[in-house]
N, C-alpha and C. Protein backbone atom coordinates (compact mmCIF):
# COMPACT_ATOMS: atom_id res chain seq x y z
N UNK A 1 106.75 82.77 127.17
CA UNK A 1 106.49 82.00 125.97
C UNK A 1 107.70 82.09 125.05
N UNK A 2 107.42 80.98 124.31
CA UNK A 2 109.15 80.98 123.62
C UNK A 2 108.97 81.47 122.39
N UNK A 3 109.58 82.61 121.77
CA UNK A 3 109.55 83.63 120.70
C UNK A 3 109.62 82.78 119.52
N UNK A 4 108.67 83.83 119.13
CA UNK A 4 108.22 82.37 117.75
C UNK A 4 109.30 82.67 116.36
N UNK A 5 109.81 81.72 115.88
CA UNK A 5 111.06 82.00 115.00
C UNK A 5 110.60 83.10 113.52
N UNK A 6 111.51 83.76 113.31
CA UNK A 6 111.63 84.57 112.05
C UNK A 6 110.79 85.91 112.21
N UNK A 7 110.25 86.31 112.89
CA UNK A 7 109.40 87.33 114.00
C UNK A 7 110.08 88.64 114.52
N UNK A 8 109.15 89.57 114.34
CA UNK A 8 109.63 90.52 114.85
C UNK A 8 108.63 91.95 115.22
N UNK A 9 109.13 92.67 116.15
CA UNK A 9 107.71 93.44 116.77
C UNK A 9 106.56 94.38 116.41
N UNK A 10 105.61 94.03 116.05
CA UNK A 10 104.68 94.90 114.87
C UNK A 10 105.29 96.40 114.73
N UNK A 11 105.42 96.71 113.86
CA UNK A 11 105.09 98.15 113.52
C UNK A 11 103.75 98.88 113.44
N UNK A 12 102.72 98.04 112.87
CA UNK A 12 101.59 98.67 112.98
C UNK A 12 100.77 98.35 114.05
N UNK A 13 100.53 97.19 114.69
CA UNK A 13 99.31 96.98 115.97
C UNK A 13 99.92 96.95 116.61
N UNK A 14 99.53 96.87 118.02
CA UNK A 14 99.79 97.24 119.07
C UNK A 14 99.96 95.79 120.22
N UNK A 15 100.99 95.52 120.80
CA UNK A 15 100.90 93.86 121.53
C UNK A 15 99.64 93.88 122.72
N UNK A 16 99.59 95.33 122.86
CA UNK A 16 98.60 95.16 124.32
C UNK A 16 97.10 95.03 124.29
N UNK A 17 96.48 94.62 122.94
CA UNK A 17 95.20 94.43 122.71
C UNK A 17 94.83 92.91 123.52
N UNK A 18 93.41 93.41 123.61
CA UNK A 18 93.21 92.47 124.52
C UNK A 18 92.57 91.36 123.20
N UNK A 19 92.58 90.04 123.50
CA UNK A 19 92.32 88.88 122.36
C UNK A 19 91.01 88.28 122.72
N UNK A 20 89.98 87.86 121.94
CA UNK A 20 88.94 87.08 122.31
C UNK A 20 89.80 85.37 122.16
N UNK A 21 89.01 84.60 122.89
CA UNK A 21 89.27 82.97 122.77
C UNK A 21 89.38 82.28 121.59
N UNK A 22 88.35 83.02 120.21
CA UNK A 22 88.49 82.82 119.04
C UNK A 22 89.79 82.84 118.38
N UNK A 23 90.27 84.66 118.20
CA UNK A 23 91.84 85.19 118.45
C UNK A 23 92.85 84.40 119.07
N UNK A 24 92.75 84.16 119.69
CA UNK A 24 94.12 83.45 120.79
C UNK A 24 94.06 81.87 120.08
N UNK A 25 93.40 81.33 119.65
CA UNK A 25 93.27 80.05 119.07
C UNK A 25 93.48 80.21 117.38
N UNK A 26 92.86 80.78 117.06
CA UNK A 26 92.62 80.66 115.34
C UNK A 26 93.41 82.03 114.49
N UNK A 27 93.99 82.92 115.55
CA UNK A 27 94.50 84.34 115.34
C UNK A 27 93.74 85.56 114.77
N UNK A 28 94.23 86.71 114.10
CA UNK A 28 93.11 87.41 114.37
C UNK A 28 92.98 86.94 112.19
N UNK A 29 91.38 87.29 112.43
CA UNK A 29 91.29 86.36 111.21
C UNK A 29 90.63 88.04 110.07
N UNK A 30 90.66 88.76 110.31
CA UNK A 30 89.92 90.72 110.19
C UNK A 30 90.93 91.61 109.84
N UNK A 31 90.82 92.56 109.02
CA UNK A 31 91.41 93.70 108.71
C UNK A 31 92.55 93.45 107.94
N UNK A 32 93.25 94.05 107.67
CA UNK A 32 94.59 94.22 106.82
C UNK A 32 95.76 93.90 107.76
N UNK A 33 96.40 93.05 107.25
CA UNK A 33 97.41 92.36 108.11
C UNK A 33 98.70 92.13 107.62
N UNK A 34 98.84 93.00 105.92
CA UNK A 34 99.68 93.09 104.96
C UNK A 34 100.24 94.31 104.39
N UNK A 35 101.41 94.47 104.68
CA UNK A 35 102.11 95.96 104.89
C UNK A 35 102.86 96.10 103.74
N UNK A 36 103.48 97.39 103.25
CA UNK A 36 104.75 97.50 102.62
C UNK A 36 105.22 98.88 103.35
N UNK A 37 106.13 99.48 103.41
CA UNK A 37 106.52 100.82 103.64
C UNK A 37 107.57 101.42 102.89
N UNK A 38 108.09 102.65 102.79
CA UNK A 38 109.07 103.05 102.02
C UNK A 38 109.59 104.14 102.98
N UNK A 39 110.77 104.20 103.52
CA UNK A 39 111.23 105.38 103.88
C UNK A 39 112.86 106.01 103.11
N UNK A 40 111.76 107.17 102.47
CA UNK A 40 112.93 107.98 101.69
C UNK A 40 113.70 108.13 102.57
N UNK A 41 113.98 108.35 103.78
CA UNK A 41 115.09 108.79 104.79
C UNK A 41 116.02 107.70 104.54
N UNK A 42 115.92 106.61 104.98
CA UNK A 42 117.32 105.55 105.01
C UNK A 42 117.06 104.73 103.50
N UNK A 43 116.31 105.28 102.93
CA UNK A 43 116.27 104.62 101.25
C UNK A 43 115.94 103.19 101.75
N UNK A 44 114.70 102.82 102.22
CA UNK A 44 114.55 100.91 102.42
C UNK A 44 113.43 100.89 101.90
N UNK A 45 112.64 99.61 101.16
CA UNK A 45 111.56 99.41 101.23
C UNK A 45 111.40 98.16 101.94
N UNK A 46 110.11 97.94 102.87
CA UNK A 46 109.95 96.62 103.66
C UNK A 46 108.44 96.36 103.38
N UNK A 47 108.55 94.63 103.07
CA UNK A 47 107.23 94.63 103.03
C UNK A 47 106.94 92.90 104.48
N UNK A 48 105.99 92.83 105.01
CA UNK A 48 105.58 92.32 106.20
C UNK A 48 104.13 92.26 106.34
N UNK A 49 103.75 91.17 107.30
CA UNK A 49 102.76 90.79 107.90
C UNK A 49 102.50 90.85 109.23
N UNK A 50 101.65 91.05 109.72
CA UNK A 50 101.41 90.82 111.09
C UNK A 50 100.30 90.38 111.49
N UNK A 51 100.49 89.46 112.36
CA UNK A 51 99.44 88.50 112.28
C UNK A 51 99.12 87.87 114.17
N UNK A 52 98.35 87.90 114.77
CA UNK A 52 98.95 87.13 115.98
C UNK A 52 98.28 85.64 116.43
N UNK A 53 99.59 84.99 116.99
CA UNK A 53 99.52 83.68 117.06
C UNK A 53 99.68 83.14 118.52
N UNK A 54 98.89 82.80 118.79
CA UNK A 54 98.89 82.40 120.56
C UNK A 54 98.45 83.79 121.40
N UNK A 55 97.94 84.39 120.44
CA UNK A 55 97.71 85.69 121.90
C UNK A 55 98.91 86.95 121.34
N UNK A 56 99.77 86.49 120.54
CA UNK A 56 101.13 87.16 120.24
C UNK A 56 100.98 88.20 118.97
N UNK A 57 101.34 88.95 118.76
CA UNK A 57 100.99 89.34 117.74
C UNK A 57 102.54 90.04 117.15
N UNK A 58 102.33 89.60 116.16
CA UNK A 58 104.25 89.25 115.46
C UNK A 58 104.05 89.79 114.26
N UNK A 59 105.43 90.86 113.81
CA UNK A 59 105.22 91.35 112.47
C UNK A 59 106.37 90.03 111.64
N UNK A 60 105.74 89.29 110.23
CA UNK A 60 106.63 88.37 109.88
C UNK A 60 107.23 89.41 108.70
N UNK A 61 108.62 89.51 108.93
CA UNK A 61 109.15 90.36 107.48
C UNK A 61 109.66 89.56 106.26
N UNK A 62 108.91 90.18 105.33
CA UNK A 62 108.90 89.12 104.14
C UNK A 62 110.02 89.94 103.05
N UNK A 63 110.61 91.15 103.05
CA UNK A 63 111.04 91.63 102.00
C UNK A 63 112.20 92.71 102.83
N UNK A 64 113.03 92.84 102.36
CA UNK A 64 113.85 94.14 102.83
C UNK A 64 115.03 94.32 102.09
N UNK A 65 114.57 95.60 101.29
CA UNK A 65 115.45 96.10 99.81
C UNK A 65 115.92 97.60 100.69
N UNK A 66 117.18 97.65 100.22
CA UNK A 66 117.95 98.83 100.61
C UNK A 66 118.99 99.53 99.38
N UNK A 67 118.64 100.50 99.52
CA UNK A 67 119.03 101.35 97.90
C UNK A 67 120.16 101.23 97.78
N UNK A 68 120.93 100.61 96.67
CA UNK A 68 121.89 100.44 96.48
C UNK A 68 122.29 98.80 96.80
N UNK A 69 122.01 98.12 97.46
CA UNK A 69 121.69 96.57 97.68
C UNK A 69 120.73 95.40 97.39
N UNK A 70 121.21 94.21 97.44
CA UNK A 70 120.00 92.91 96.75
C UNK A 70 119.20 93.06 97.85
N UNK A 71 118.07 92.76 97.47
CA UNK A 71 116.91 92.68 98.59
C UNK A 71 117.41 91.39 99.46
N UNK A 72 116.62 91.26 100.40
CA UNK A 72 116.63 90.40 101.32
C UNK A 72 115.43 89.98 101.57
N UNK A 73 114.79 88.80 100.66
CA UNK A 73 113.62 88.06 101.05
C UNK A 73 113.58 86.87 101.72
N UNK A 74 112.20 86.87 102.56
CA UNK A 74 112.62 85.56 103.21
C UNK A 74 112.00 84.60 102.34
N UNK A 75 112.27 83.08 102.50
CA UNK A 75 112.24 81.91 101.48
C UNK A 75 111.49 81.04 102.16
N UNK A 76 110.14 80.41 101.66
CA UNK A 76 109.24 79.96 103.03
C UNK A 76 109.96 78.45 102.68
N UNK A 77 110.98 78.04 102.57
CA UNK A 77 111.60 76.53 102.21
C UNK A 77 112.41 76.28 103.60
N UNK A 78 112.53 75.05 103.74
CA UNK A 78 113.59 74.76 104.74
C UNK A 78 114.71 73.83 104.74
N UNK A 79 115.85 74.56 104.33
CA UNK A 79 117.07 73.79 103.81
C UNK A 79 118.11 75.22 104.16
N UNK A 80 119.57 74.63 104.51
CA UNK A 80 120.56 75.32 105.07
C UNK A 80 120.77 76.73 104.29
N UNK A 81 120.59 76.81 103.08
CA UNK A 81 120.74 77.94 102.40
C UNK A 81 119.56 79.09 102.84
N UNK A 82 118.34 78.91 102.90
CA UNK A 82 117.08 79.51 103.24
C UNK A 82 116.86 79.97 104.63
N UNK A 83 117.16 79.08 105.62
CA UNK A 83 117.80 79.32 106.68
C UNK A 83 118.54 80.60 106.64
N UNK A 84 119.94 80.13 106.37
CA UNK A 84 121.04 81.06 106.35
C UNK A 84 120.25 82.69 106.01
N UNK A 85 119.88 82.64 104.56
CA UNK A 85 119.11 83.91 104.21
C UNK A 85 117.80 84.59 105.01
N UNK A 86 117.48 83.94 105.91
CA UNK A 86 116.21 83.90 106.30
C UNK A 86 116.47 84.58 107.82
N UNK A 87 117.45 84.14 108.24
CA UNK A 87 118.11 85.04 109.78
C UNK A 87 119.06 86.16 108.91
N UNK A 88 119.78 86.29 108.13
CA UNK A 88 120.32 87.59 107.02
C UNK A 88 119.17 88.87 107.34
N UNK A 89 117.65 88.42 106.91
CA UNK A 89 116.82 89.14 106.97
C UNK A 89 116.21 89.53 108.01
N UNK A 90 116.03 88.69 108.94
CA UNK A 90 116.02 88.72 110.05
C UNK A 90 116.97 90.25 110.87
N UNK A 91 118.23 89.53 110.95
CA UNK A 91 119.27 90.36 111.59
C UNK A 91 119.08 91.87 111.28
N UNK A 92 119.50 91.82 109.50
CA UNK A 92 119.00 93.14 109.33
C UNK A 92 117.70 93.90 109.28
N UNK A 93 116.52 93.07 109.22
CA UNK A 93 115.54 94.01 109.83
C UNK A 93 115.48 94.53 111.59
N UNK A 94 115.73 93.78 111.91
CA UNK A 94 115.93 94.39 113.56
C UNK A 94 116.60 95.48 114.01
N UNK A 95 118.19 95.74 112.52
CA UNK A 95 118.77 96.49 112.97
C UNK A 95 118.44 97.67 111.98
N UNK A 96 117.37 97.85 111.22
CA UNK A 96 117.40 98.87 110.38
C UNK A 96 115.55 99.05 110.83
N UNK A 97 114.21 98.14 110.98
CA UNK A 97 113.31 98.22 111.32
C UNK A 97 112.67 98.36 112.38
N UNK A 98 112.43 99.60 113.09
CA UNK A 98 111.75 99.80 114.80
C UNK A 98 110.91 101.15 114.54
N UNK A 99 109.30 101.02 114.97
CA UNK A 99 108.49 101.84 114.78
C UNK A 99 109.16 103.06 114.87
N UNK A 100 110.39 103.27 115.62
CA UNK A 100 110.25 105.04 115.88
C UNK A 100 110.98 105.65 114.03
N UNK A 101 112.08 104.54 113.93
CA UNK A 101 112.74 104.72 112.53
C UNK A 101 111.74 105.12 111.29
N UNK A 102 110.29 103.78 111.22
CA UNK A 102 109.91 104.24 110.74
C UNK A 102 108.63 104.98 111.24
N UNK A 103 108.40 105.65 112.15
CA UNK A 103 107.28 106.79 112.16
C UNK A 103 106.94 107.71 110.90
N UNK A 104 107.99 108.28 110.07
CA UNK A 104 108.13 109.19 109.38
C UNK A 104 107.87 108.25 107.81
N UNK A 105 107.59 106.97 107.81
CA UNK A 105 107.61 106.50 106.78
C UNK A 105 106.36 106.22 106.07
N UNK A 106 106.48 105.94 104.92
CA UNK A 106 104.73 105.59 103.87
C UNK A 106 104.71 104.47 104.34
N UNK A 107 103.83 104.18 105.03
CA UNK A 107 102.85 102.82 105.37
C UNK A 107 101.65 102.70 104.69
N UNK A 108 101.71 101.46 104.20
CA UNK A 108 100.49 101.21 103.19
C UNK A 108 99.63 100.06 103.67
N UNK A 109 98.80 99.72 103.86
CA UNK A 109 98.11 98.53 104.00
C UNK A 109 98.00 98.15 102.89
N UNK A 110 97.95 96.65 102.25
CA UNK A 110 97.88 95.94 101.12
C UNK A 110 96.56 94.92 101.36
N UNK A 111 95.96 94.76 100.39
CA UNK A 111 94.92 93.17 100.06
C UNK A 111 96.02 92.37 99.96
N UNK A 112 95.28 90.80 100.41
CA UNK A 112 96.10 89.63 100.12
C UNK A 112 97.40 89.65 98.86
N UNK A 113 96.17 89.60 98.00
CA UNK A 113 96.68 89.82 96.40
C UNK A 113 97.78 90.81 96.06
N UNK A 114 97.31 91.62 96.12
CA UNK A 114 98.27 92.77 96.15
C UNK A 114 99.93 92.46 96.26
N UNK A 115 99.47 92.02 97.96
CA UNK A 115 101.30 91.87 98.85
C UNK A 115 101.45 90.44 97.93
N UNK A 116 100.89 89.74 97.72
CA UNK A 116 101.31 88.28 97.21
C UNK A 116 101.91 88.38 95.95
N UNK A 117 101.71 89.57 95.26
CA UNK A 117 102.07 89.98 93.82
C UNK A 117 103.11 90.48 93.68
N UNK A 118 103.79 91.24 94.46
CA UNK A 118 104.94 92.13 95.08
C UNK A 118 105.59 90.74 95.72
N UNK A 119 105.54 89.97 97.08
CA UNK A 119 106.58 89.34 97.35
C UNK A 119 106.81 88.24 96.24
N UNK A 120 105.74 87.91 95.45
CA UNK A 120 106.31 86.58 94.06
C UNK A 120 107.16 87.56 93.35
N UNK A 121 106.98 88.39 93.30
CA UNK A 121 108.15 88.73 92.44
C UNK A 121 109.42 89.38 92.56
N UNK A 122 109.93 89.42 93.74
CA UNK A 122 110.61 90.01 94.71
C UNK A 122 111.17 88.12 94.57
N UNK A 123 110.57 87.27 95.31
CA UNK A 123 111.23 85.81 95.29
C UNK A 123 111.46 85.23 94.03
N UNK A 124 110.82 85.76 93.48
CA UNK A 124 111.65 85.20 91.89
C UNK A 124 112.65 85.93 91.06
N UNK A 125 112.85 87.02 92.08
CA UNK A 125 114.00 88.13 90.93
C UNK A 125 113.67 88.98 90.41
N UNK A 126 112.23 89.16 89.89
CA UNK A 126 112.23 90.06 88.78
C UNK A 126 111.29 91.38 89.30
N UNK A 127 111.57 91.43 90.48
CA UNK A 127 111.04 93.38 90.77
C UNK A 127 112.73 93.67 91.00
C-alpha cells in the first residue's frame, strides 16, 4: 500500500492490531488518539495523532519544538510554502522521533479540545 503522505509510525499503538470492517473503513473512531510528549533528555516537545486509515494506523505529527529552536508545525493548507514546512517537520521528526528515543519520555493522552488548544496556538505563534 502506498504510504500515506505526512505520516509517521505510531509511538503509542501498535500496527499489528487486528481491525474490525467498521475500523478498516471509517478508522478507529474510540479512545484517545491525541498525544503530546516531553522528553527532558533531548529537550523536544511533540505533539501528534494517531489515527488508522485503511487498516493503517499512522502517527500524524502536528508540532515539534526543540529547546533552543522555532517549533515546527505542520500547516493543514496546501500551497508551496506549507508544503515546504510540512516535509521540514516531517524530516525532522523521523530523525529525532522513534518509540525507543522516546520510551523514557512523558506521554500524555489529550481530549480533542485540549490538543486543539495547544496546536491553535502553536499555529498562530503565540505558545
Amino acid at each position: 500500500m502506498k504510504e500515506i503522505p505526512y505520516t509517521a509510525a505510531p509511538l503509542v499503538g501498535t500496527d499489528g492490531q487486528k481491525s474490525s470492517l467498521r475500523q478498516l473503513l471509517f478508522g478507529n473512531l474510540a479512545g484517545n488518539q491525541y498525544y503530546e510528549a516531553h522528553s527532558e533528555e533531548s529537550g523536544v516537545y511533540i505533539l501528534w495523532m494517531e489515527f488508522s486509515r485503511f487498516g493503517q494506523l499512522r502517527a500524524y505529527p502536528c508540532l515539534l519544538h526543540e529547546r533552543d529552536h522555532e517549533p515546527l508545525v505542520f500547516m493543514p493548507f496546501s500551497d508551496p510554502e506549507s508544503d515546504e514546512r510540512n516535509q521540514a517537520l516531517l524530516e525532522r521528526w523521523e530523525a529525532l522521533v522513534t518509540p525507543e528515543r522516546f520510551q523514557s519520555a512523558c506521554i500524555s493522552a489529550l481530549g480533542k479540545d485540549a490538543f486543539q488548544k495547544i496546536y491553535r496556538a502553536y499555529r498562530n505563534g503565540q505558545a
